[in-house]
N, C-alpha and C. Protein backbone atom coordinates (compact mmCIF):
# COMPACT_ATOMS: atom_id res chain seq x y z
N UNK A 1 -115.17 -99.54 -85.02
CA UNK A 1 -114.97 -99.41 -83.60
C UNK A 1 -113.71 -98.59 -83.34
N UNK A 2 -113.30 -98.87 -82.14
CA UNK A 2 -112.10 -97.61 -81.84
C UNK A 2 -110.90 -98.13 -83.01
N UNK A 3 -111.04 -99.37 -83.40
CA UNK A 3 -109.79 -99.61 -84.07
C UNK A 3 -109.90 -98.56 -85.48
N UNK A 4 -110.74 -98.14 -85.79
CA UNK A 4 -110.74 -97.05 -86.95
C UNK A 4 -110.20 -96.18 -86.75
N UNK A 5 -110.51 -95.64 -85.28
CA UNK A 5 -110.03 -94.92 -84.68
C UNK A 5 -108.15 -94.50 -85.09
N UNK A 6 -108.17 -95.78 -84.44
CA UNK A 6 -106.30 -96.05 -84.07
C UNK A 6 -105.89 -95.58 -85.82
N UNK A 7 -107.03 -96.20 -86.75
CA UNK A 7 -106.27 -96.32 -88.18
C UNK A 7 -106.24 -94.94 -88.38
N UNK A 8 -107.02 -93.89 -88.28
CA UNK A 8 -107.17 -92.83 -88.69
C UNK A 8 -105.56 -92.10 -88.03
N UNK A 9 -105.92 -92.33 -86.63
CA UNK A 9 -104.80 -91.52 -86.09
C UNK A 9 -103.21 -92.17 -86.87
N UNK A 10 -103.11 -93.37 -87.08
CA UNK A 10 -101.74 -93.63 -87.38
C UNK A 10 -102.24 -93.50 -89.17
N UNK A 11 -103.17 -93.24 -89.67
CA UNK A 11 -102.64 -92.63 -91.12
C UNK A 11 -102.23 -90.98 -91.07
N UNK A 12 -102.71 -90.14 -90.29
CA UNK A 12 -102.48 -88.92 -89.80
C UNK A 12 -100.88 -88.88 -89.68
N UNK A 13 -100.53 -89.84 -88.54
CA UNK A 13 -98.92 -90.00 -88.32
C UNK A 13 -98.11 -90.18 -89.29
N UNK A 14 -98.63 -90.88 -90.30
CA UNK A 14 -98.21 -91.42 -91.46
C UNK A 14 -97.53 -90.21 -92.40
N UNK A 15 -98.86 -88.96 -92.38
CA UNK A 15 -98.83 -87.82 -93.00
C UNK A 15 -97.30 -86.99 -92.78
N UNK A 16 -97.15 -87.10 -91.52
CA UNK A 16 -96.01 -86.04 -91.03
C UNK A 16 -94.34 -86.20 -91.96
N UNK A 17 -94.21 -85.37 -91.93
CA UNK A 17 -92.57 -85.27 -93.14
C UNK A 17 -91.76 -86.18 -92.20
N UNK A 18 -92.17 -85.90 -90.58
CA UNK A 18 -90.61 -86.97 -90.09
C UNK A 18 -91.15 -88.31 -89.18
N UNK A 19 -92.31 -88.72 -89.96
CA UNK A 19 -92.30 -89.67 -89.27
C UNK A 19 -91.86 -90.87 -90.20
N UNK A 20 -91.33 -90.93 -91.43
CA UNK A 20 -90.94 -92.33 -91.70
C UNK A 20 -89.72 -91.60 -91.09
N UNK A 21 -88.67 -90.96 -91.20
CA UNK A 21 -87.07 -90.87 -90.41
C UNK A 21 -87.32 -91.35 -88.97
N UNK A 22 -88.06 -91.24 -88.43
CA UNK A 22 -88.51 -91.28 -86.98
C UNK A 22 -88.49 -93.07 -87.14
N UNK A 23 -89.35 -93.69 -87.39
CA UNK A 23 -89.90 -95.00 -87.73
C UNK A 23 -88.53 -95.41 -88.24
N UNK A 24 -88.08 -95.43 -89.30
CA UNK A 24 -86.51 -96.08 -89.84
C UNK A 24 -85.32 -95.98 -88.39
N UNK A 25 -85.21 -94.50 -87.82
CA UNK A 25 -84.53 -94.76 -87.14
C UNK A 25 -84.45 -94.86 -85.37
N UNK A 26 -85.95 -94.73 -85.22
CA UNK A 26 -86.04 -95.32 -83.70
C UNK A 26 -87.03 -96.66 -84.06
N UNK A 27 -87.50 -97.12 -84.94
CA UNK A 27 -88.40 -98.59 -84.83
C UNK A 27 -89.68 -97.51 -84.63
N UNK A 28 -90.33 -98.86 -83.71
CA UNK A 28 -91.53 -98.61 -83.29
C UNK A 28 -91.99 -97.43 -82.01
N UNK A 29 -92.04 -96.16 -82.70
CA UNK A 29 -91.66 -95.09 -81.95
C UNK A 29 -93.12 -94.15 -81.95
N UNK A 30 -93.96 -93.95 -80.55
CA UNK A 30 -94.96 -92.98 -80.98
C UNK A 30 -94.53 -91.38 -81.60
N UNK A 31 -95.65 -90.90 -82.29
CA UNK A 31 -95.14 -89.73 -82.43
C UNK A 31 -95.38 -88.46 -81.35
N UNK A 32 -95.06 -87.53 -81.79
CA UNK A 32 -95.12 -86.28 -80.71
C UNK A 32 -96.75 -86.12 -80.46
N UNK A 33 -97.62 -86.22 -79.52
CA UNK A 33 -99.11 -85.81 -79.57
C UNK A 33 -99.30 -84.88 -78.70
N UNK A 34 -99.92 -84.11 -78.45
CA UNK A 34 -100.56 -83.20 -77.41
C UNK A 34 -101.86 -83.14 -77.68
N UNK A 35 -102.87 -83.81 -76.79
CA UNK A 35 -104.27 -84.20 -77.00
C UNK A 35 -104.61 -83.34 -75.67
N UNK A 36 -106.20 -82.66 -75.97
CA UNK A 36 -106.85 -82.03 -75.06
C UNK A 36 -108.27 -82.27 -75.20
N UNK A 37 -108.33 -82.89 -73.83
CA UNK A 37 -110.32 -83.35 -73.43
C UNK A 37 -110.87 -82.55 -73.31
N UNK A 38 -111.42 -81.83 -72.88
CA UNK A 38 -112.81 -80.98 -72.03
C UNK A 38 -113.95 -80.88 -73.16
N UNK A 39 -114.75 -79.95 -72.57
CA UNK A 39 -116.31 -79.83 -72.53
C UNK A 39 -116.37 -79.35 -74.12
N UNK A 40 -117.28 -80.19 -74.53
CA UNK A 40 -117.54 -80.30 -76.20
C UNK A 40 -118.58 -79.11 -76.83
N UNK A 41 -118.33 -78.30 -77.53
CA UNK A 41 -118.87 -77.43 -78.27
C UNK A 41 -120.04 -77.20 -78.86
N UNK A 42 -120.33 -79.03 -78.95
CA UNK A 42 -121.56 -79.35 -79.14
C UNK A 42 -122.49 -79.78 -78.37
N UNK A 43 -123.91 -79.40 -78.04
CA UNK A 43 -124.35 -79.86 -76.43
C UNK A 43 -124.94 -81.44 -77.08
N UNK A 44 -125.05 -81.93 -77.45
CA UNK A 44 -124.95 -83.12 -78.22
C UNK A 44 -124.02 -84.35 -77.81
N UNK A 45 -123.02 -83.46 -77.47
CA UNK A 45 -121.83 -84.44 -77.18
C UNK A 45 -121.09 -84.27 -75.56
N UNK A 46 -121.11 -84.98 -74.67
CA UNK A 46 -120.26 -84.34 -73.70
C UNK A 46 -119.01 -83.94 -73.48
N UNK A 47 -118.27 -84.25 -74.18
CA UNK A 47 -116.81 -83.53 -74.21
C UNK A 47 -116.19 -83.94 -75.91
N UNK A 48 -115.19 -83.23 -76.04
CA UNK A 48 -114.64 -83.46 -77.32
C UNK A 48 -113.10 -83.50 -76.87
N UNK A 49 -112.10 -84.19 -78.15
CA UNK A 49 -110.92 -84.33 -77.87
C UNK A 49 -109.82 -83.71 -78.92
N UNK A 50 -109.55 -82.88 -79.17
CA UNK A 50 -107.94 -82.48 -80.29
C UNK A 50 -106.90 -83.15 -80.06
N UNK A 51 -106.83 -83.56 -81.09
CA UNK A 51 -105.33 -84.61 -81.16
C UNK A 51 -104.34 -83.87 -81.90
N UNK A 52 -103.30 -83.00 -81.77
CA UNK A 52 -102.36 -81.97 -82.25
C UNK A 52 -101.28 -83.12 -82.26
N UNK A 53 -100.59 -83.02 -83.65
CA UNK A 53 -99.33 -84.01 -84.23
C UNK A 53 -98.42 -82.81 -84.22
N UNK A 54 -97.09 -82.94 -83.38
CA UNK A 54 -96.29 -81.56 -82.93
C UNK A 54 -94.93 -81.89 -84.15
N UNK A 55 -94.61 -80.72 -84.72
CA UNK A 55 -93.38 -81.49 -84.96
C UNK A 55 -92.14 -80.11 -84.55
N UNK A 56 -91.23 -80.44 -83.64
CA UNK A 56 -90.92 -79.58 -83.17
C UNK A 56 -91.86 -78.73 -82.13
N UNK A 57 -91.31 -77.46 -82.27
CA UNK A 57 -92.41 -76.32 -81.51
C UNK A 57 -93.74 -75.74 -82.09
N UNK A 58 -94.38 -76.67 -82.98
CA UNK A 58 -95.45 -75.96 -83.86
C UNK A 58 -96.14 -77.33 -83.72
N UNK A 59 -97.37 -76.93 -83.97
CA UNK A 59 -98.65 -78.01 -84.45
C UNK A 59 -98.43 -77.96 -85.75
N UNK A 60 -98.24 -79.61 -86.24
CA UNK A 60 -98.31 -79.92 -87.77
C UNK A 60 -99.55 -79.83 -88.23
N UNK A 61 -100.36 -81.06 -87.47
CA UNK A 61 -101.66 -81.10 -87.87
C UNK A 61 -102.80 -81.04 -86.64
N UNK A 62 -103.91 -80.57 -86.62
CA UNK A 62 -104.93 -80.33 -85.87
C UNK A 62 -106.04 -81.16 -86.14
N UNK A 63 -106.30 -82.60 -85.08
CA UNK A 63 -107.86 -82.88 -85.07
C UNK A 63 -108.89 -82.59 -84.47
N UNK A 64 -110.28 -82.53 -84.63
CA UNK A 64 -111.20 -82.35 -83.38
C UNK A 64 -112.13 -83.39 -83.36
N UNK A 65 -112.31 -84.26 -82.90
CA UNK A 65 -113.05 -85.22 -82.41
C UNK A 65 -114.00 -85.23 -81.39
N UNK A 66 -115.51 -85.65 -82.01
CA UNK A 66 -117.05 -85.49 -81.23
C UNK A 66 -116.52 -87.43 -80.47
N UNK A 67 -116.89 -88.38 -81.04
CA UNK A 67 -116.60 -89.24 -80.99
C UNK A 67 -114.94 -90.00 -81.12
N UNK A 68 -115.20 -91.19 -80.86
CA UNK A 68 -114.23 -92.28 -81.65
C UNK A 68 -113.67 -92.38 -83.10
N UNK A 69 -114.51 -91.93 -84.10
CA UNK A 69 -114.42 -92.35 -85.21
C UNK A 69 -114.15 -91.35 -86.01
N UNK A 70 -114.59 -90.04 -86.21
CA UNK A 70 -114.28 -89.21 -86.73
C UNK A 70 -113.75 -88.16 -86.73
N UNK A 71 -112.57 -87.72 -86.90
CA UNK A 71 -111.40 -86.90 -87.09
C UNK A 71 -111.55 -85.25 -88.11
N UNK A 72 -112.13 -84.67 -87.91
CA UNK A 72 -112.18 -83.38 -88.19
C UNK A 72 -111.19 -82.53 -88.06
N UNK A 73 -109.93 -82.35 -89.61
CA UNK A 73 -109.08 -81.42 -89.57
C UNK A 73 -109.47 -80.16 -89.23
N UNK A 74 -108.89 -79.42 -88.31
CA UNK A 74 -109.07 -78.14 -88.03
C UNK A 74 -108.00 -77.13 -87.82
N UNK A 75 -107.87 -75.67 -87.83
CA UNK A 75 -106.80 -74.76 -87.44
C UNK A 75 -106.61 -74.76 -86.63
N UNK A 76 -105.07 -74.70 -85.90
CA UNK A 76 -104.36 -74.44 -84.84
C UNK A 76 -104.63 -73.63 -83.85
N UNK A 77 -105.29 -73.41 -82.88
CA UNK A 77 -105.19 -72.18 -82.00
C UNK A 77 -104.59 -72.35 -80.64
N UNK A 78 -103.89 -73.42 -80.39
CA UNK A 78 -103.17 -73.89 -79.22
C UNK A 78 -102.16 -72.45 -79.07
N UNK A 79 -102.25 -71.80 -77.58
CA UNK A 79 -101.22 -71.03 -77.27
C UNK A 79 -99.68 -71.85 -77.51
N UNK A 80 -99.02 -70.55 -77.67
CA UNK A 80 -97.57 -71.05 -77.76
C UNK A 80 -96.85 -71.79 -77.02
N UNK A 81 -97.22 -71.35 -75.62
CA UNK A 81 -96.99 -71.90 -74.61
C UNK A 81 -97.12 -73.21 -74.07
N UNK A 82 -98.12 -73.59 -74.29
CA UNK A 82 -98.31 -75.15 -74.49
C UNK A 82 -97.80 -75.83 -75.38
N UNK A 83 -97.96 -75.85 -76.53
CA UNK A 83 -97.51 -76.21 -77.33
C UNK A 83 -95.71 -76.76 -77.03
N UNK A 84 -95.13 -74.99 -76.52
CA UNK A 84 -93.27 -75.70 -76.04
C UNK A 84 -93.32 -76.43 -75.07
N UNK A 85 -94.43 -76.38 -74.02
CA UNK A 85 -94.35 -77.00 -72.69
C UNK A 85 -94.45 -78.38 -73.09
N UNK A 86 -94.97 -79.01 -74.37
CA UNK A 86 -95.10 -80.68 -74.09
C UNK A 86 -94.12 -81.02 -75.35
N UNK A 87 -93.46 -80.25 -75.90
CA UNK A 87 -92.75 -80.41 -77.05
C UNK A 87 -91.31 -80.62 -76.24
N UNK A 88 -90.78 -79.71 -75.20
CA UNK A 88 -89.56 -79.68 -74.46
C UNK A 88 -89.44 -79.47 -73.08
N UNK A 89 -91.33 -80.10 -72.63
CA UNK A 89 -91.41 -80.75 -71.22
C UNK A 89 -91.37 -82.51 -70.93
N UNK A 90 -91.83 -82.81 -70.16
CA UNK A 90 -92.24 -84.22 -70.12
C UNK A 90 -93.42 -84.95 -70.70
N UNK A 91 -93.39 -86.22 -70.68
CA UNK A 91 -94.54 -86.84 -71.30
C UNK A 91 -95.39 -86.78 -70.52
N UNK A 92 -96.39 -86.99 -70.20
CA UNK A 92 -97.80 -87.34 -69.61
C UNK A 92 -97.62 -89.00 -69.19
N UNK A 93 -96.94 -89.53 -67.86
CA UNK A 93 -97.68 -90.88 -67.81
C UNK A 93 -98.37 -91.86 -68.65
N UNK A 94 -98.18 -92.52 -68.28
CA UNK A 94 -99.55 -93.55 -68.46
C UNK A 94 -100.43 -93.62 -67.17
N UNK A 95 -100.04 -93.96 -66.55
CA UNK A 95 -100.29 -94.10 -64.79
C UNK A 95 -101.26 -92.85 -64.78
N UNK A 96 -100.99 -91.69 -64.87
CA UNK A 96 -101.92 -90.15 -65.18
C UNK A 96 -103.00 -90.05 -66.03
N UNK A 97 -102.81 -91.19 -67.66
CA UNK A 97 -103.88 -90.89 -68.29
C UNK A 97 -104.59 -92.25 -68.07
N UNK A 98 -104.44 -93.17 -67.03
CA UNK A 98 -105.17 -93.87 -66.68
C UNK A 98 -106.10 -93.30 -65.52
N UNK A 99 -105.53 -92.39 -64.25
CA UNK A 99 -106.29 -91.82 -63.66
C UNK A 99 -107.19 -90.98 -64.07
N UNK A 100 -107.00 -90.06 -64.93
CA UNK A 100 -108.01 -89.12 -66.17
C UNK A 100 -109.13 -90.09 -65.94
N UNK A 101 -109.06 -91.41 -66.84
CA UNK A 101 -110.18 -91.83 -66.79
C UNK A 101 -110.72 -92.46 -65.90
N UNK A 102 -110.67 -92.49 -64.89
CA UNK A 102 -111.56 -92.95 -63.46
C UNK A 102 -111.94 -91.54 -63.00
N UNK A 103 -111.03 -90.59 -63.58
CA UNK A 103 -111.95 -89.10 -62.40
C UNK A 103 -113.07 -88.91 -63.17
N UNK A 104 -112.15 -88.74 -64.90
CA UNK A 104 -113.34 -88.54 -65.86
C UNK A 104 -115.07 -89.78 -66.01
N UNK A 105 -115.25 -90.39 -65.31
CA UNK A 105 -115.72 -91.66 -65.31
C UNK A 105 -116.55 -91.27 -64.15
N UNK A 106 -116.09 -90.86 -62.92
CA UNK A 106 -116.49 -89.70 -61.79
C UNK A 106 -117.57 -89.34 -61.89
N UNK A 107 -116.87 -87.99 -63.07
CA UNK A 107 -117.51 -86.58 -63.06
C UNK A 107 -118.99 -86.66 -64.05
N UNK A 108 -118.82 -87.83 -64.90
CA UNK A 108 -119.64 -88.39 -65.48
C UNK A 108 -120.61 -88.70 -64.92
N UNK A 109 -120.06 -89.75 -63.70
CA UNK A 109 -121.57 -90.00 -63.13
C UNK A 109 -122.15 -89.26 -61.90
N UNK A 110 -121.45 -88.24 -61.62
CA UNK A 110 -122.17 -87.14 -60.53
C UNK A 110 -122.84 -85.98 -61.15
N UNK A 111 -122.52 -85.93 -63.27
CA UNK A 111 -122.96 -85.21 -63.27
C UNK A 111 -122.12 -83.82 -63.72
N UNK A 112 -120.78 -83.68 -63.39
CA UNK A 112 -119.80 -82.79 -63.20
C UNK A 112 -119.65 -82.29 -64.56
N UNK A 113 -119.44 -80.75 -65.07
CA UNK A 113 -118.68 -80.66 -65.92
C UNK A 113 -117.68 -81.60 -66.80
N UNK A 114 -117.10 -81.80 -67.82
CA UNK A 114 -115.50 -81.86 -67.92
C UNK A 114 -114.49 -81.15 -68.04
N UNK A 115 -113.40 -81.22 -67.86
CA UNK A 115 -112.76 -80.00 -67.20
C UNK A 115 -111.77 -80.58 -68.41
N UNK A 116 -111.42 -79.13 -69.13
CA UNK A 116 -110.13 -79.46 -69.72
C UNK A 116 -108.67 -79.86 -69.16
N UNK A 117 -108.45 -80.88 -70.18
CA UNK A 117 -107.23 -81.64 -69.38
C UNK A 117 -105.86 -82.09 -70.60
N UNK A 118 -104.72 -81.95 -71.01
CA UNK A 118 -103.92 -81.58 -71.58
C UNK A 118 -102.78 -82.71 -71.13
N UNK A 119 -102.37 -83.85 -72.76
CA UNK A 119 -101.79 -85.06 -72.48
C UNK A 119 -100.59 -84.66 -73.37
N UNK A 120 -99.31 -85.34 -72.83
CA UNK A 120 -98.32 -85.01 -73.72
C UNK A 120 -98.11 -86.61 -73.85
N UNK A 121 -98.47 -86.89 -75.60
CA UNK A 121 -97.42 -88.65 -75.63
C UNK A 121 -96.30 -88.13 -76.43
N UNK A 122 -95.23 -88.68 -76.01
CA UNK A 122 -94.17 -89.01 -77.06
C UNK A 122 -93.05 -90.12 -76.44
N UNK A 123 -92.48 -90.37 -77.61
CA UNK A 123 -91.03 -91.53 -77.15
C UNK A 123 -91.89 -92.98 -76.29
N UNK A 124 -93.01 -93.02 -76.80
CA UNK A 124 -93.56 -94.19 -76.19
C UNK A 124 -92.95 -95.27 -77.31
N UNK A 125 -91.94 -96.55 -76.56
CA UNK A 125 -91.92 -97.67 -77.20
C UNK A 125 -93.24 -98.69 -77.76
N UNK A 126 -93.02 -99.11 -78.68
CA UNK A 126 -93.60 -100.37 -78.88
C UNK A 126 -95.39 -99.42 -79.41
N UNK A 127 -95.37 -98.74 -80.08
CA UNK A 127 -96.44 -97.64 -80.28
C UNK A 127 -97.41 -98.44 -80.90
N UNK A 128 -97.23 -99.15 -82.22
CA UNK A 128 -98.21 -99.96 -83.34
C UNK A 128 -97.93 -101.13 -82.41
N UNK A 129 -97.42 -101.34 -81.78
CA UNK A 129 -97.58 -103.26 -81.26
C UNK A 129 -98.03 -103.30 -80.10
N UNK A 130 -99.28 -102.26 -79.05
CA UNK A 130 -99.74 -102.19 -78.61
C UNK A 130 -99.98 -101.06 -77.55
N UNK A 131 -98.73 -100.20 -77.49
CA UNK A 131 -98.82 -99.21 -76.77
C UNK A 131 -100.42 -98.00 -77.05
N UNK A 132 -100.36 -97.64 -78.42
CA UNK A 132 -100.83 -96.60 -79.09
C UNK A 132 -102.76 -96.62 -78.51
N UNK A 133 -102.71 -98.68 -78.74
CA UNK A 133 -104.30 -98.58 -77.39
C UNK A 133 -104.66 -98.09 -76.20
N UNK A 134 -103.37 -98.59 -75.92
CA UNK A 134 -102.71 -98.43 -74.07
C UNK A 134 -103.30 -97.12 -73.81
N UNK A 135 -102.35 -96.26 -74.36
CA UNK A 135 -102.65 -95.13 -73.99
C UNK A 135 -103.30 -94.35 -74.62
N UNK A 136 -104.40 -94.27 -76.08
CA UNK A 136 -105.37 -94.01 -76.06
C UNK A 136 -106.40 -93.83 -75.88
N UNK A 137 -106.63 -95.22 -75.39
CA UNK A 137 -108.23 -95.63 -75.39
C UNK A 137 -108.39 -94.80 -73.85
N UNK A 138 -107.88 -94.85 -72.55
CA UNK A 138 -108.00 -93.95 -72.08
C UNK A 138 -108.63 -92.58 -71.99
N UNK A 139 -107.99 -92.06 -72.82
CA UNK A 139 -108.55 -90.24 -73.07
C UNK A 139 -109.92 -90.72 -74.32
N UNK A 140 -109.97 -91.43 -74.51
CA UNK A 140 -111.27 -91.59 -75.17
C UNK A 140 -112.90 -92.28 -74.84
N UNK A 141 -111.86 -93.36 -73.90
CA UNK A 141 -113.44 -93.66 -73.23
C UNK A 141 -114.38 -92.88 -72.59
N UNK A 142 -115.53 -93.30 -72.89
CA UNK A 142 -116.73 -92.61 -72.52
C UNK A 142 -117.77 -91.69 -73.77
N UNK A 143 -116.85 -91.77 -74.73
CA UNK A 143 -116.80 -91.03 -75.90
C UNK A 143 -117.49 -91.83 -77.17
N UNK A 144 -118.36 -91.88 -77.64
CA UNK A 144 -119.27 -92.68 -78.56
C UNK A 144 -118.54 -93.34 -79.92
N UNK A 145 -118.54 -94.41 -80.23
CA UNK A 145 -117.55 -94.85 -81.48
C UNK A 145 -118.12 -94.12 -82.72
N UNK A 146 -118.92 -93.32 -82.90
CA UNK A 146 -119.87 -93.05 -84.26
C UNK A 146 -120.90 -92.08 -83.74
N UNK A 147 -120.86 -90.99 -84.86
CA UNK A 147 -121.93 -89.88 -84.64
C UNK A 147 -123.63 -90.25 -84.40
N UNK A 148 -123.74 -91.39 -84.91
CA UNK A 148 -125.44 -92.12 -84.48
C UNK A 148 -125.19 -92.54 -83.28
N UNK A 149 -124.18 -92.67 -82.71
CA UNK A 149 -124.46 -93.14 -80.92
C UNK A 149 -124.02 -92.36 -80.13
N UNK A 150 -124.58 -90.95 -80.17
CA UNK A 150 -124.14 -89.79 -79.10
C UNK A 150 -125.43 -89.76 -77.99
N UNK A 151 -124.36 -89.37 -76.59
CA UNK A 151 -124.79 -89.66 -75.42
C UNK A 151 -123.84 -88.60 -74.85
């Protein structure tokens, strides 16, 4: 279920050169993410999600996600620009990526496109002790836990 999910993404985190310094010296600290929803590549799927692990001004690592469950490393092609904008802009709410999913939830049921939409997490406290659901599961609902249950 999504909790595979969560495992995948925090063994990913795991991967990064500064996230044990990060972890030793802020605790329980999310890492840098810049995740982007919109309309999925596959007509199979209705939208897909990249989960980009930033470190600094560069994408470390690149996922692409049909579903919940599976994490497909992929190459970077995020403009530069984005990339500095959530690296040495602000975070993204919670409050914001809770609204995402009521518009996205919407557009779903009228029918609508999905419209690409662009989350900055970082410096979220309390990340593994419950935050990291908080504000995941969000940008993911609606999104199938497993490639046999696409809708």
């Amino acid at each position: 279920m999504w909790t595979r999910t969560l495992t995948i993404l925090g063994l990913a985190a795991g991967m990064l050169a500064t996230a044990p310094a990060a972890q030793a010296q802020f605790g329980d600290l999310s890492p840098v993410l810049l995740l982007e929803s919109g309309p999925s590549d596959n007509p199979e799927y209705r939208r897909m999600v990249f989960v980009k692990f930033l470190s600094g001004n560069r994408v470390s690592v690149n996922y692409k996600a049909y579903n919940r469950t599976e994490f497909k490393q992929v190459s970077d092609t995020t403009p530069r620009d984005v990339v500095s904008a959530c690296a040495n802009g602000p975070a993204t709410s919670l409050r914001d990526i809770q609204a995402f999913e009521r518009a996205e939830a919407r557009a779903k049921r009228s029918g609508k496109a999905p419209e690409i939409v662009r989350f900055c997490i970082k410096n979220v406290q309390n990340w593994e002790g419950g935050n990291r659901a908080r504000y995941l599961d969000p940008i993911f609902e609606g999104m199938p836990h497993a490639a046999s249950l696409k809708y």
